[in-house]
PDB file of N, CA and C in Angstrom:
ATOM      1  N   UNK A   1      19.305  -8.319   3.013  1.00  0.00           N
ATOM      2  CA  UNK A   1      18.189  -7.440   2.750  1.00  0.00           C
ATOM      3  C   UNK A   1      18.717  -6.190   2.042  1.00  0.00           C
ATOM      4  N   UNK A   2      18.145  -6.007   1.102  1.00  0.00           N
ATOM      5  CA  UNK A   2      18.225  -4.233   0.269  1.00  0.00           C
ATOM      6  C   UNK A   2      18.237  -3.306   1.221  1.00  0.00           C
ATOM      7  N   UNK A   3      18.516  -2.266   0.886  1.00  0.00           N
ATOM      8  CA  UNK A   3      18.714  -0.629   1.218  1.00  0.00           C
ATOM      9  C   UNK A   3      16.988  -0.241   0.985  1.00  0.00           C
ATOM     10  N   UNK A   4      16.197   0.512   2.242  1.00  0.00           N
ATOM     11  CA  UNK A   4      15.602   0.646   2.240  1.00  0.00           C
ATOM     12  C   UNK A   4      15.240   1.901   1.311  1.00  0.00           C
ATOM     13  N   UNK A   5      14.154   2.053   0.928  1.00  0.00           N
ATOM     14  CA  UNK A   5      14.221   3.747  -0.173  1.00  0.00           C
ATOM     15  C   UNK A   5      14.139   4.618   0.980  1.00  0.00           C
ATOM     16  N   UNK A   6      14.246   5.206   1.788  1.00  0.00           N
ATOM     17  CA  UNK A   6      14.475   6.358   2.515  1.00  0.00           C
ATOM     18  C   UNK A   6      15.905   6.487   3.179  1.00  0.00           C
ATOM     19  N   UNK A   7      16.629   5.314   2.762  1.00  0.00           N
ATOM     20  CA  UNK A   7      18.071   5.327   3.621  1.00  0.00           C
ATOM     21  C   UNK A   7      18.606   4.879   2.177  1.00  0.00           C
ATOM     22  N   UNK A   8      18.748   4.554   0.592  1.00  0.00           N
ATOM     23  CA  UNK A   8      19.199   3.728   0.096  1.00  0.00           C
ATOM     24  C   UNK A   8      20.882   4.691  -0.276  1.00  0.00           C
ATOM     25  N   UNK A   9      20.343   6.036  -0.350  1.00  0.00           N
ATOM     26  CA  UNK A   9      21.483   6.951  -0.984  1.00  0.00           C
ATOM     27  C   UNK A   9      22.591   6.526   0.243  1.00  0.00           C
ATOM     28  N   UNK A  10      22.068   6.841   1.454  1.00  0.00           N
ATOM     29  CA  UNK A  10      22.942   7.082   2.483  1.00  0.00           C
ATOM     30  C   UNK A  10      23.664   5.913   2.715  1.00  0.00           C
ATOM     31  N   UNK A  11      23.116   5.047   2.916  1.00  0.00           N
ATOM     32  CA  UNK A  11      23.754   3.618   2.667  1.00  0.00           C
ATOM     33  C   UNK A  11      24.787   3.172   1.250  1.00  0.00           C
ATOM     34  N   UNK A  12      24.218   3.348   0.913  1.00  0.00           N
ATOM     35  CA  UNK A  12      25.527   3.617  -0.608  1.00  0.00           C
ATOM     36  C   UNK A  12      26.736   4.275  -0.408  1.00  0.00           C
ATOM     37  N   UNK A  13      26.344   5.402   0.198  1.00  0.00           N
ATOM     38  CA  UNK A  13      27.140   6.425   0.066  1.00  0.00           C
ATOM     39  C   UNK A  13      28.756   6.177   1.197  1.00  0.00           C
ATOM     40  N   UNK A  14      27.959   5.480   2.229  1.00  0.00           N
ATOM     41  CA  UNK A  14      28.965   5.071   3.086  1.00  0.00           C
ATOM     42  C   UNK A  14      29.807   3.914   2.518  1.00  0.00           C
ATOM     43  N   UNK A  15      29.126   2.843   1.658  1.00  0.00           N
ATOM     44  CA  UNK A  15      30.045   1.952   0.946  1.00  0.00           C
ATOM     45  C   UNK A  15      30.868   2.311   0.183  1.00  0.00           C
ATOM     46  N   UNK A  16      30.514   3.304  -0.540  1.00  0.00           N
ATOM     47  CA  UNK A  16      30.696   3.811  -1.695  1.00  0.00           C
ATOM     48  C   UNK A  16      32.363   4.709  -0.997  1.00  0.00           C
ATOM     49  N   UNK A  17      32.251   5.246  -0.260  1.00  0.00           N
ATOM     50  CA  UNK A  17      33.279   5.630   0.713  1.00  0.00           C
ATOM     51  C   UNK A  17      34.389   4.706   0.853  1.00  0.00           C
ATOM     52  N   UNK A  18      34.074   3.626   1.045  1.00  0.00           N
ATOM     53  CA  UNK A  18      34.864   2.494   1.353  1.00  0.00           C
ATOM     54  C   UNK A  18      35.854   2.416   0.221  1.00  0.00           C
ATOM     55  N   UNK A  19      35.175   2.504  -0.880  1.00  0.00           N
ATOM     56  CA  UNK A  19      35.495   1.924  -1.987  1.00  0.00           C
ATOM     57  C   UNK A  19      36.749   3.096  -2.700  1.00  0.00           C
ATOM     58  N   UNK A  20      36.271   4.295  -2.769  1.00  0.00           N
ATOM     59  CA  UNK A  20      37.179   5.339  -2.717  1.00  0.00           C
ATOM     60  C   UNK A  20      38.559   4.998  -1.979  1.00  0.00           C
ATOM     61  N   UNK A  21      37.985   4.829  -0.976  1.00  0.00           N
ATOM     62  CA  UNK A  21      39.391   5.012  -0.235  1.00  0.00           C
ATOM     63  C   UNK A  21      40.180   3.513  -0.834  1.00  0.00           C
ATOM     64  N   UNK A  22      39.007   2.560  -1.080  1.00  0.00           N
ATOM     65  CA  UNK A  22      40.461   1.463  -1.825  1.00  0.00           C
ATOM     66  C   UNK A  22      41.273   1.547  -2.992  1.00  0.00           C
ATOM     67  N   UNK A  23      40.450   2.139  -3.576  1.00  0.00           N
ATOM     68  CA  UNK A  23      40.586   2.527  -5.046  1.00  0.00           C
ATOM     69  C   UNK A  23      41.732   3.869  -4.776  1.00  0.00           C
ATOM     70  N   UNK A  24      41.664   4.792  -4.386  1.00  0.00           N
ATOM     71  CA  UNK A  24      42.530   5.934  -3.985  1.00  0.00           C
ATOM     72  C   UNK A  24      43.920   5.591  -3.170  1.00  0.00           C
ATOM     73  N   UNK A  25      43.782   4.190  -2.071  1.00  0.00           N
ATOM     74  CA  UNK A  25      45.281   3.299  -1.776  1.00  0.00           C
ATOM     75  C   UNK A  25      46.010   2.648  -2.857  1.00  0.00           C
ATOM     76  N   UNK A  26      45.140   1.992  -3.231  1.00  0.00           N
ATOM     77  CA  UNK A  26      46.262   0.710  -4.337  1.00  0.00           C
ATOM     78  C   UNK A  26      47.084   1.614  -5.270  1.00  0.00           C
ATOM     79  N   UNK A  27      47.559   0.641  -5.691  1.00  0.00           N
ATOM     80  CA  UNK A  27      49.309   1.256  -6.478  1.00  0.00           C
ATOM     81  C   UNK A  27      48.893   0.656  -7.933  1.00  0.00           C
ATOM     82  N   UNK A  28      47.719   0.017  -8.494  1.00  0.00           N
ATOM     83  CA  UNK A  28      47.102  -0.472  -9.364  1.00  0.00           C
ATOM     84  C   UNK A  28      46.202  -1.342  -9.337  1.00  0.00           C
ATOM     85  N   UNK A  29      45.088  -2.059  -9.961  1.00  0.00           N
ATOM     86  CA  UNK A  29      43.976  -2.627 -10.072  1.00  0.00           C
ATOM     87  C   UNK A  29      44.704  -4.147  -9.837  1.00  0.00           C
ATOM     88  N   UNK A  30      46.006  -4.604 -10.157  1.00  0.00           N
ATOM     89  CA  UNK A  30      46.418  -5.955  -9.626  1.00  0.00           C
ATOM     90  C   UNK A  30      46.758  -5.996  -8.227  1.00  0.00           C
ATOM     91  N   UNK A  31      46.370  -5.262  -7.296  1.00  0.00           N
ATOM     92  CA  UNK A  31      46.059  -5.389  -6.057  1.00  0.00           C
ATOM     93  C   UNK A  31      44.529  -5.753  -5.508  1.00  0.00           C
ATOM     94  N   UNK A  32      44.161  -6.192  -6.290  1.00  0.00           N
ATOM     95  CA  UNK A  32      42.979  -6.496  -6.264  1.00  0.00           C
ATOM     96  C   UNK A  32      42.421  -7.595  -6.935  1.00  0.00           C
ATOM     97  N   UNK A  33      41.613  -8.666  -6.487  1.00  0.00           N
ATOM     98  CA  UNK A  33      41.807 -10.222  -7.173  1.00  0.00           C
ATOM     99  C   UNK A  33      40.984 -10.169  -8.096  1.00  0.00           C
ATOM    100  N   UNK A  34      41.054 -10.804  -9.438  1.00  0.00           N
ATOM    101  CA  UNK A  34      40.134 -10.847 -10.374  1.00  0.00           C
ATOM    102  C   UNK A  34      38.666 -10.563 -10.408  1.00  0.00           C
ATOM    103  N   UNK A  35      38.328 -10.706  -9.506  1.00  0.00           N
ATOM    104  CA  UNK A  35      36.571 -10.969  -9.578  1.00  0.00           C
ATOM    105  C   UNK A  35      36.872  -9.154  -8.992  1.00  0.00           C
ATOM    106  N   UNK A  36      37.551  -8.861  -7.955  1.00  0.00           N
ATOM    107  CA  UNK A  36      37.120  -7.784  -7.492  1.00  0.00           C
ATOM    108  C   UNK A  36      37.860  -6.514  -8.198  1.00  0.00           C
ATOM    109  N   UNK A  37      38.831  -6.657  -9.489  1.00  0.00           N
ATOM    110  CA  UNK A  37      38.762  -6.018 -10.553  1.00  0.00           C
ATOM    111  C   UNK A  37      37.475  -5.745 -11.639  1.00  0.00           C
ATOM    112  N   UNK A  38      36.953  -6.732 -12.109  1.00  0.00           N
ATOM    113  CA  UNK A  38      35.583  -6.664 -12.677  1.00  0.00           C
ATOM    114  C   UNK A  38      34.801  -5.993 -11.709  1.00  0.00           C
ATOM    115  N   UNK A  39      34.656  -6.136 -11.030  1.00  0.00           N
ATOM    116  CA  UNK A  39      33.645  -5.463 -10.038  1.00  0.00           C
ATOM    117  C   UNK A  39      34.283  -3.797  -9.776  1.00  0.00           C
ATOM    118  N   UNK A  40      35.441  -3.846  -9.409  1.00  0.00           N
ATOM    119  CA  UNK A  40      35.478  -2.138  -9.790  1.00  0.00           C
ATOM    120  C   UNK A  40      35.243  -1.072 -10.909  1.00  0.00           C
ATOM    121  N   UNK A  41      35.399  -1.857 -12.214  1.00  0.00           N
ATOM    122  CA  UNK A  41      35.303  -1.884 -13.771  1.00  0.00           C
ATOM    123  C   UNK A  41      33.676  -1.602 -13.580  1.00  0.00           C
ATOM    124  N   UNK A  42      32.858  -2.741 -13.375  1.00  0.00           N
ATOM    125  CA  UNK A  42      31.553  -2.409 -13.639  1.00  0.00           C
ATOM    126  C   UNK A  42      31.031  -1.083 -12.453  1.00  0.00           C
ATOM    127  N   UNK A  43      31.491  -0.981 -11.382  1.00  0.00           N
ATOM    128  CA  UNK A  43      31.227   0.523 -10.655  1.00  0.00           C
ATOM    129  C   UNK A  43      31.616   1.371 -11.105  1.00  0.00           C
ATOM    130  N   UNK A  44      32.539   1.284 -11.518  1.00  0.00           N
ATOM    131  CA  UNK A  44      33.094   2.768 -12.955  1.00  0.00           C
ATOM    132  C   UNK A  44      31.833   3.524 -13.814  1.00  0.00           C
ATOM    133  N   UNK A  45      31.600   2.298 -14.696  1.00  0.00           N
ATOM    134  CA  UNK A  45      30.312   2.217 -15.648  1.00  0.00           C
ATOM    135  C   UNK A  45      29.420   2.744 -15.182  1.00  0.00           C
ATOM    136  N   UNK A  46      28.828   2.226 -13.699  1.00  0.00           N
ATOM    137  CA  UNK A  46      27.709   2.375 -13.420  1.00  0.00           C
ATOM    138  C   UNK A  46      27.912   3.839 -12.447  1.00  0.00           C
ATOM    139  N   UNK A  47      28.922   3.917 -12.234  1.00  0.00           N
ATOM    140  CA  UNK A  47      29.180   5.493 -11.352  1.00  0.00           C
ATOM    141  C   UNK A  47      28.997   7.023 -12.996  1.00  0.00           C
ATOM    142  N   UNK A  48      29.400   6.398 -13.769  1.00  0.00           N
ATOM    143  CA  UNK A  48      29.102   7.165 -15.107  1.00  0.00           C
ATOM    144  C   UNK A  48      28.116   7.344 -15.748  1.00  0.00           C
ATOM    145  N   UNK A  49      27.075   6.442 -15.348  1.00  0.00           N
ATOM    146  CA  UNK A  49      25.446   6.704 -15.700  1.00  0.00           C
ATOM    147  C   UNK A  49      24.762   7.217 -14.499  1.00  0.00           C
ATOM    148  N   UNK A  50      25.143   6.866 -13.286  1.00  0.00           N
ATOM    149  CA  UNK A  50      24.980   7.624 -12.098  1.00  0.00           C
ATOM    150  C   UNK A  50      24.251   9.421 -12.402  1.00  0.00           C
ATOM    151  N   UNK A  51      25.983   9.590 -13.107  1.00  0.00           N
ATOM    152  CA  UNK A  51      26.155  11.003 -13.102  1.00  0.00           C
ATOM    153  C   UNK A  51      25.175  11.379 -14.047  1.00  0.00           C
ATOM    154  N   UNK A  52      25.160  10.973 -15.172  1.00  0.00           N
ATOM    155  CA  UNK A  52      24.654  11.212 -16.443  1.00  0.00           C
ATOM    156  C   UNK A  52      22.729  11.051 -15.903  1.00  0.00           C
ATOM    157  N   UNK A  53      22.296  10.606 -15.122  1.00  0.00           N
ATOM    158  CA  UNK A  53      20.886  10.745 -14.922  1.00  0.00           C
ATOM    159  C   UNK A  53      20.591  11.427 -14.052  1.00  0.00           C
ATOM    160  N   UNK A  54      21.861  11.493 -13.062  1.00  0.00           N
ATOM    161  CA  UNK A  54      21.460  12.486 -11.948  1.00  0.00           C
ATOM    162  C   UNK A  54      21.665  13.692 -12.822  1.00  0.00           C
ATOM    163  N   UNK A  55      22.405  14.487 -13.582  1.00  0.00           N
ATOM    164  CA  UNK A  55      22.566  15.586 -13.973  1.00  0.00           C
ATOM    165  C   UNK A  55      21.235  15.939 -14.650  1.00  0.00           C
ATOM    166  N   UNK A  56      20.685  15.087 -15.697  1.00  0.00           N
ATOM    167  CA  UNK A  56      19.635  14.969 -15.750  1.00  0.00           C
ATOM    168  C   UNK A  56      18.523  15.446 -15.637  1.00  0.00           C
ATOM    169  N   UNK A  57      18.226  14.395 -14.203  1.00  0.00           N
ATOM    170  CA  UNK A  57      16.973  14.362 -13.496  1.00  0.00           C
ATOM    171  C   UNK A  57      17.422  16.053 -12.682  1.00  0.00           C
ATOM    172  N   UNK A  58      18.757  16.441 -12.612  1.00  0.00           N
ATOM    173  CA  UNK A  58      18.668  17.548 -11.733  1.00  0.00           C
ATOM    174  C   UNK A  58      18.459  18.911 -12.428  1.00  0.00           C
ATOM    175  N   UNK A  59      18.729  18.613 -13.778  1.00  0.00           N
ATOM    176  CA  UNK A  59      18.018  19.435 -14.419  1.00  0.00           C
ATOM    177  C   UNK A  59      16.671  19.751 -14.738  1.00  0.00           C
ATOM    178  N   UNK A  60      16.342  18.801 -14.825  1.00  0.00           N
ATOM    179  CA  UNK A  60      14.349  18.766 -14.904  1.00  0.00           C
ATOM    180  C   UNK A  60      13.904  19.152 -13.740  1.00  0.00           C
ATOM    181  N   UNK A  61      14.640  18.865 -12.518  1.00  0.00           N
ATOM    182  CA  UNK A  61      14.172  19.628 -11.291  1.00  0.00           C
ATOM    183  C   UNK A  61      14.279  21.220 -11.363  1.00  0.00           C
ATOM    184  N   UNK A  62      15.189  21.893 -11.778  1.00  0.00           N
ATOM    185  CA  UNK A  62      15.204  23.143 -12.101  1.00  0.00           C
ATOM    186  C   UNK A  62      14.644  23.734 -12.971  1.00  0.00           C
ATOM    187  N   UNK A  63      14.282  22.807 -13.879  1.00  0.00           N
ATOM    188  CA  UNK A  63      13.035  23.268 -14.620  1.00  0.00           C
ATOM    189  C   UNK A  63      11.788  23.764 -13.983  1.00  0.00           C
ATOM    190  N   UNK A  64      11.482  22.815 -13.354  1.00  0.00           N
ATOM    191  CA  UNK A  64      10.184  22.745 -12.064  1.00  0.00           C
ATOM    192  C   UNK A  64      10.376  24.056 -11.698  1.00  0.00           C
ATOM    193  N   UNK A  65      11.452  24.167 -10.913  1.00  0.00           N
ATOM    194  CA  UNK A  65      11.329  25.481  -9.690  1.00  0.00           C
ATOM    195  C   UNK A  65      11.386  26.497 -10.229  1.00  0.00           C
TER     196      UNK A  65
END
């Protein structure tokens, strides 16, 4: 089952934790098996549009206020 929308950040955020800390152990990305190299590669990407809409959207919020 999905991340509900009132918990989805928080739930992320704790995986997302996880992932740091693997990424912040290894001694390089070949500690990590093929599929779950691509898969850190595409969280990269998608942690970089992350930013880029949250900055964004957090600007249009300050517009507002």
């Amino acid at each position: 089952m999905g991340n509900m929308s009132y918990c989805q950040f928080r739930n992320t955020k704790l995986d997302f934790e996880q992932c740091l800390e693997a990424i912040g152990n290894c001694e390089s990305l070949s500690d990590f098996s093929k599929d779950e190299q691509e898969y850190a590669r595409s969280l990269r990407e998608m942690a970089e549009q992350y930013i880029e809409w949250f900055d964004q959207a957090d600007a249009e919020t300050e517009e507002e206020e």
